[in-house]
C-alpha atoms as a PDB file:
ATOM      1  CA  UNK A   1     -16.870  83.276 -53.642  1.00  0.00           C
ATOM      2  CA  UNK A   2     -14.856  80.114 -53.374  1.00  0.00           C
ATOM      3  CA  UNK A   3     -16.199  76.694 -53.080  1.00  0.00           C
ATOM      4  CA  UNK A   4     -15.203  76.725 -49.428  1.00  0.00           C
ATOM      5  CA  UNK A   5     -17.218  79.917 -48.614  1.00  0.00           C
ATOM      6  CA  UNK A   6     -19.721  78.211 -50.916  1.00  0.00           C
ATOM      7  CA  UNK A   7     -19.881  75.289 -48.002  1.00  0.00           C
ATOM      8  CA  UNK A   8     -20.219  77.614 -45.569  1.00  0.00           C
ATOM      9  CA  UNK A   9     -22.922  79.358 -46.305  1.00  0.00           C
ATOM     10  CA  UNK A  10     -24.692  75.859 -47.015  1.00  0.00           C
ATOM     11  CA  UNK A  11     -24.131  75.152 -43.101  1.00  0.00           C
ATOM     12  CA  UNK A  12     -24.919  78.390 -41.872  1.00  0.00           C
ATOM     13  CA  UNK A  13     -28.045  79.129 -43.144  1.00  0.00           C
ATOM     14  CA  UNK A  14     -29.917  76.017 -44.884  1.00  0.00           C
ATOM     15  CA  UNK A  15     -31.215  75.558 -41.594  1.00  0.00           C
ATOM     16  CA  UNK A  16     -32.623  79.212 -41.246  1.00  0.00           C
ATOM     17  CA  UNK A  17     -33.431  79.551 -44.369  1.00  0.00           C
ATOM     18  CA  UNK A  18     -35.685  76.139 -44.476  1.00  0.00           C
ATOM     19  CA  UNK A  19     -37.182  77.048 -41.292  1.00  0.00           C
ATOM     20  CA  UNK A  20     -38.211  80.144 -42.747  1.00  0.00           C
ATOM     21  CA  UNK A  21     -39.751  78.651 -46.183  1.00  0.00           C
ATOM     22  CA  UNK A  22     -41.351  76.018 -44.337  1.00  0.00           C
ATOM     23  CA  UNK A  23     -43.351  78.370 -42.044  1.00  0.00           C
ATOM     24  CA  UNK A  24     -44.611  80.028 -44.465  1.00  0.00           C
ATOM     25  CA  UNK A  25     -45.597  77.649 -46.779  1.00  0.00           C
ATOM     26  CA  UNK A  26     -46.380  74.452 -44.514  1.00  0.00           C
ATOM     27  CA  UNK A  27     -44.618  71.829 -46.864  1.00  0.00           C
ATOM     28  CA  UNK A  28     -41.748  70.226 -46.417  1.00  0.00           C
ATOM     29  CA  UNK A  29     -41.199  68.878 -49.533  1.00  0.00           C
ATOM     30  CA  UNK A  30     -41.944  72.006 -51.174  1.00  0.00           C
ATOM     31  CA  UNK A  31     -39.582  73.708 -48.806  1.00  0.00           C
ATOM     32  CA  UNK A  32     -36.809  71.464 -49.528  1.00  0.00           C
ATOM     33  CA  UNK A  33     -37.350  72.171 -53.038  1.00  0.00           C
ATOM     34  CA  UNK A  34     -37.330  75.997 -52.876  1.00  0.00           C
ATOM     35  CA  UNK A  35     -34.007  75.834 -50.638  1.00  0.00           C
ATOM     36  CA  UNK A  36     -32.247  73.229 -53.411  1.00  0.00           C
ATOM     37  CA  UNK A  37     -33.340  75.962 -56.232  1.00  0.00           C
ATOM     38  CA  UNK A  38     -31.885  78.716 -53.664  1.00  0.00           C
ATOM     39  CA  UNK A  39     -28.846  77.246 -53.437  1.00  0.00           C
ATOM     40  CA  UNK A  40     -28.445  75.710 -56.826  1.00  0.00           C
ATOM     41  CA  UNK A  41     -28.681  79.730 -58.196  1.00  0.00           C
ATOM     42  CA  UNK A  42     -26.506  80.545 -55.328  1.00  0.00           C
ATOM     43  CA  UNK A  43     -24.107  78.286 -57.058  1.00  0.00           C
ATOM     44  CA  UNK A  44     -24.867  79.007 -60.567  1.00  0.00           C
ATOM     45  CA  UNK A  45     -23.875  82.317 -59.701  1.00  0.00           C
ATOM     46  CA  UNK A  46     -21.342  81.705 -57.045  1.00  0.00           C
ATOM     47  CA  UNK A  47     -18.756  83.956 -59.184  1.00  0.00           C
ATOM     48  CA  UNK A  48     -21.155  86.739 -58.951  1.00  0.00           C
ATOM     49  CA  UNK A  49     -21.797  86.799 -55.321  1.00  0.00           C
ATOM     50  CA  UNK A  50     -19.605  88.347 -52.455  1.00  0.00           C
ATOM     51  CA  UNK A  51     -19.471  85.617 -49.675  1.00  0.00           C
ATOM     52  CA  UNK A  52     -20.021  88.762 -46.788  1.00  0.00           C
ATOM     53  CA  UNK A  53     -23.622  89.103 -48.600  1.00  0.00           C
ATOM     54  CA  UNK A  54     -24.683  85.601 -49.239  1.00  0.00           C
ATOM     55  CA  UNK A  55     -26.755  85.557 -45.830  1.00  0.00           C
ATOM     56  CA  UNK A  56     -28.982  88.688 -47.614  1.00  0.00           C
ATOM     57  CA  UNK A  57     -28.920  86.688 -51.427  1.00  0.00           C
ATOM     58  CA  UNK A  58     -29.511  83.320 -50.147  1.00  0.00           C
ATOM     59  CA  UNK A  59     -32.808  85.151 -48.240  1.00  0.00           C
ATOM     60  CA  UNK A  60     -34.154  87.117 -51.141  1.00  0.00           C
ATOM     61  CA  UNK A  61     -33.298  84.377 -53.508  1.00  0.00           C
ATOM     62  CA  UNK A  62     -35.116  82.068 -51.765  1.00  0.00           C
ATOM     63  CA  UNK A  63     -38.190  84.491 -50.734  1.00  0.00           C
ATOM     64  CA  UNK A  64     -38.701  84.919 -54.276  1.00  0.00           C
ATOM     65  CA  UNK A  65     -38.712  81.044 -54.986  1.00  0.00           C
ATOM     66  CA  UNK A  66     -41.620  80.821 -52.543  1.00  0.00           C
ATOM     67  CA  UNK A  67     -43.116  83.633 -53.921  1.00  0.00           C
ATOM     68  CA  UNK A  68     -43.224  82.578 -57.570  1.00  0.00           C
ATOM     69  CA  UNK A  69     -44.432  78.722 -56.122  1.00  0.00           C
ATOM     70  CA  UNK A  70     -47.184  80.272 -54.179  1.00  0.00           C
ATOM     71  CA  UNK A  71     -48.202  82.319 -57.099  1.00  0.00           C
ATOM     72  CA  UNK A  72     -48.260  79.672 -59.686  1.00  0.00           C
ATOM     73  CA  UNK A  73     -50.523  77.198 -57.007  1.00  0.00           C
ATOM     74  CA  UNK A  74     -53.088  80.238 -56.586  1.00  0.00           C
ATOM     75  CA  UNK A  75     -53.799  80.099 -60.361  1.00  0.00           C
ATOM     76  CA  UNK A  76     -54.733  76.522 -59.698  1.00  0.00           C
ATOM     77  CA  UNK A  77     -57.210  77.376 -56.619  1.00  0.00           C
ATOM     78  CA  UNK A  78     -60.263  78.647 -56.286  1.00  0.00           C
ATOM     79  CA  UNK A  79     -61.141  81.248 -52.900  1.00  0.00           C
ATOM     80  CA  UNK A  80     -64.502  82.410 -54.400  1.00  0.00           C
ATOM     81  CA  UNK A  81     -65.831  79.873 -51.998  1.00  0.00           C
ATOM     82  CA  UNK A  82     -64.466  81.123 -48.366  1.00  0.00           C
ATOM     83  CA  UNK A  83     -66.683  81.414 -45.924  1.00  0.00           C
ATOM     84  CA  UNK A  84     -65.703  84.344 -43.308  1.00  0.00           C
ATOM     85  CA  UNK A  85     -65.939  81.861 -40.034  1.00  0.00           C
ATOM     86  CA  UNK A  86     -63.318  80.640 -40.902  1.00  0.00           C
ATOM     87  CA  UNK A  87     -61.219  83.666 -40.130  1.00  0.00           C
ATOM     88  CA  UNK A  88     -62.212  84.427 -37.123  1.00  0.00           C
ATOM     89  CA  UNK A  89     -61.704  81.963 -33.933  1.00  0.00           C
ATOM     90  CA  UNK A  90     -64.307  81.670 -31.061  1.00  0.00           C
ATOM     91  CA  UNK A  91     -63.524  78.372 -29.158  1.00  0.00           C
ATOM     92  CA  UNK A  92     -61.678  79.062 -25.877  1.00  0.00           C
ATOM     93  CA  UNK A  93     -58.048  77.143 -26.112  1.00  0.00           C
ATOM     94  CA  UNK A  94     -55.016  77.370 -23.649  1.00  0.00           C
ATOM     95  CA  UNK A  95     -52.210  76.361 -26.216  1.00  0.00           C
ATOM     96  CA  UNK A  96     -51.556  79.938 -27.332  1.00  0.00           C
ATOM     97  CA  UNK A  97     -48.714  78.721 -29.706  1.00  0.00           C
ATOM     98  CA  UNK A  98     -51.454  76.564 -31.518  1.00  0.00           C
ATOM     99  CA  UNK A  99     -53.512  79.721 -32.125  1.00  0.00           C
ATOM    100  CA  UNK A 100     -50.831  82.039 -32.913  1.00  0.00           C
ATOM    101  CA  UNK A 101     -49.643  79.716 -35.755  1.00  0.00           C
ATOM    102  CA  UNK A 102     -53.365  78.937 -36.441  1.00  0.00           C
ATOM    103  CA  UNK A 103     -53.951  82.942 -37.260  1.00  0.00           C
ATOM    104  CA  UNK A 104     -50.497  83.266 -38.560  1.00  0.00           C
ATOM    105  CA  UNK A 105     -51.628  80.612 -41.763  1.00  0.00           C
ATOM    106  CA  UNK A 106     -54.739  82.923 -41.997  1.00  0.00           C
ATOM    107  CA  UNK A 107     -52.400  85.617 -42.923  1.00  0.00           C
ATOM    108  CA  UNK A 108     -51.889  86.879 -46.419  1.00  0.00           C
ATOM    109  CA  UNK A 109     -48.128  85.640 -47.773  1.00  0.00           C
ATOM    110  CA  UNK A 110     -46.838  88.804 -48.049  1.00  0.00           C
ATOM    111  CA  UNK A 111     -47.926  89.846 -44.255  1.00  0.00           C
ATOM    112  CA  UNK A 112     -46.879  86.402 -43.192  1.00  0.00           C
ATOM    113  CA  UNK A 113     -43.501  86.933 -44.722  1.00  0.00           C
ATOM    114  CA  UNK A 114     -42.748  89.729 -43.442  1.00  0.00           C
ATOM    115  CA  UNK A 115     -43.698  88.728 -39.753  1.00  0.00           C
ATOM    116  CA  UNK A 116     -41.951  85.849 -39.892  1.00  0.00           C
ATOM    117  CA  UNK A 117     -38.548  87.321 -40.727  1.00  0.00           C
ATOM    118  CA  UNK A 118     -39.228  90.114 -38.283  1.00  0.00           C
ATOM    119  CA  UNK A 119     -40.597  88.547 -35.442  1.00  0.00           C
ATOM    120  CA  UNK A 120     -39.351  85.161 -35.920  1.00  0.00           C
ATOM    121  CA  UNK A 121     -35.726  85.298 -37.810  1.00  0.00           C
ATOM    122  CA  UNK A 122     -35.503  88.860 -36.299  1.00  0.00           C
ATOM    123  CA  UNK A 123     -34.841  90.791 -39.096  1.00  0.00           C
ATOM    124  CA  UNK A 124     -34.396  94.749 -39.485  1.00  0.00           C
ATOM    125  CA  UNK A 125     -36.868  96.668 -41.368  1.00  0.00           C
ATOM    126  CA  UNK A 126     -34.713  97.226 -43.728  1.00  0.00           C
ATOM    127  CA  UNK A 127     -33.178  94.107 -44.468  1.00  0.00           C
ATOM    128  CA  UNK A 128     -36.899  92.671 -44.568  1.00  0.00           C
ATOM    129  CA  UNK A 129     -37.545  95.772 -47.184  1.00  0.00           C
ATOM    130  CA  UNK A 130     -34.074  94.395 -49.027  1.00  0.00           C
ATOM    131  CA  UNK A 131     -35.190  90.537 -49.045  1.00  0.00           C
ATOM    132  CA  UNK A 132     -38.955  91.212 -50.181  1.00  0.00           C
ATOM    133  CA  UNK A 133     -37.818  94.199 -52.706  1.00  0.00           C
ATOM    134  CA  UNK A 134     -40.848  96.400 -50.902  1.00  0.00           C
ATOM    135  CA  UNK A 135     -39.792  99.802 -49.134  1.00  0.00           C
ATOM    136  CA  UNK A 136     -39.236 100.520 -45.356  1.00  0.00           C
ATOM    137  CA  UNK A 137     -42.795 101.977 -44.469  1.00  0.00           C
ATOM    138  CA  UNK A 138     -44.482  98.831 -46.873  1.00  0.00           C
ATOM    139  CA  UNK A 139     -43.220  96.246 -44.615  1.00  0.00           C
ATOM    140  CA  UNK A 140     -43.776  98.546 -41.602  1.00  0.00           C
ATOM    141  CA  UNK A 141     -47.780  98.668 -42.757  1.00  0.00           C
ATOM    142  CA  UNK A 142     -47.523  95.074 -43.577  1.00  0.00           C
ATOM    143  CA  UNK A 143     -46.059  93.911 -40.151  1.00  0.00           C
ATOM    144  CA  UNK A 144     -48.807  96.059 -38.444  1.00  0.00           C
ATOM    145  CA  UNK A 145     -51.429  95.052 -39.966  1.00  0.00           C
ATOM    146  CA  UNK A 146     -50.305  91.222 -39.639  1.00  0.00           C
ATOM    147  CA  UNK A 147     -50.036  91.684 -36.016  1.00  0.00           C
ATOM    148  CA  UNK A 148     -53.494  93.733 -35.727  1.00  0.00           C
ATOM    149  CA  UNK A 149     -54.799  90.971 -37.286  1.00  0.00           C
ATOM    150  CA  UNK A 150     -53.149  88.120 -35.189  1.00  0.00           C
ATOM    151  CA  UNK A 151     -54.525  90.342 -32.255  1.00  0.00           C
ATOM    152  CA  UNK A 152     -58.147  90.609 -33.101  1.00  0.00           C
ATOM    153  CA  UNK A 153     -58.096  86.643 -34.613  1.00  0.00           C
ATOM    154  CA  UNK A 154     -56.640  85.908 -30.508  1.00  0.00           C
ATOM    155  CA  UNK A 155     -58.935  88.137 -29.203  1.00  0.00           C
ATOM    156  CA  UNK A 156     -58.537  89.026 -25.326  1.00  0.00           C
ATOM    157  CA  UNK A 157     -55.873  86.510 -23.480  1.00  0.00           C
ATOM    158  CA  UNK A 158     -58.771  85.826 -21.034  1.00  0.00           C
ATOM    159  CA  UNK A 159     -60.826  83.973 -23.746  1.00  0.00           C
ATOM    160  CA  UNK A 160     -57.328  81.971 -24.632  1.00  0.00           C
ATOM    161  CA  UNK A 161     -56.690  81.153 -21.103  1.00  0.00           C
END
């Protein structure tokens, strides 16, 4: 890859790719941090990587970022003390957006991953199964049970309305 391509693929996908990062993980600064690191290997290893795949490494490169962050800040919590009302939602709210993202953080990051670049960056199955390194019918399981989840946490679009 050239420096030029290299400049490319900064302006065609830092904005996807933060967008993505930053839904899952809710920080910005943390999110600007994961896509400097994504592009900083990207250009580490610019040599190494075709400029017609970049779209698919910059992704997985920076899925794997969030990943290792997330895992490294769950040694440092404790969840021993959740209580189970707080998964569930009972209050009757019109803004279904609200909600949706409100269930969506509920999510583990694995199911809200793989939502997110299916439903949200819209995403094959099998380039989610190529950015997450999981197979076809994993993320298929995952997205369903992400969205049977998202669908009980709603509940019945009377209640939201």
């Amino acid at each position: 890859m050239k420096v030029e391509e290299y400049n490319k693929c900064v302006d065609l996908y830092s904005d996807r790719v933060y967008r993505f990062i930053l839904k899952n993980i809710k920080d910005e600064d943390k999110a600007k941090d994961i896509i400097q690191d994504t592009f900083e290997k990207l250009w580490i290893n610019v040599d190494n990587v075709n400029f017609l795949k970049s779209k698919s490494y910059i992704f997985t490169t920076a899925y794997h970022t969030m990943i290792d962050l997330i895992r490294k800040e769950k040694r440092k919590a404790d969840f021993e003390n959740v209580k189970t009302i707080d998964y569930s939602h009972n209050e009757q709210y019109s803004d279904l957006k609200e909600i949706l993202n409100e269930g969506i953080k509920k999510l583990n990051d694995i199911q809200r991953s793989v939502l997110l670049l299916r439903d949200y960056e819209g995403y094959s199955y099998k380039e989610i199964a190529g950015i997450t390194n999981l197979n076809e019918p994993q993320v298929k399981v995952y997205i369903y049970r992400a969205r049977m989840f998202l669908k009980e946490y709603i509940g019945t679009l009377e209640k939201v309305i």
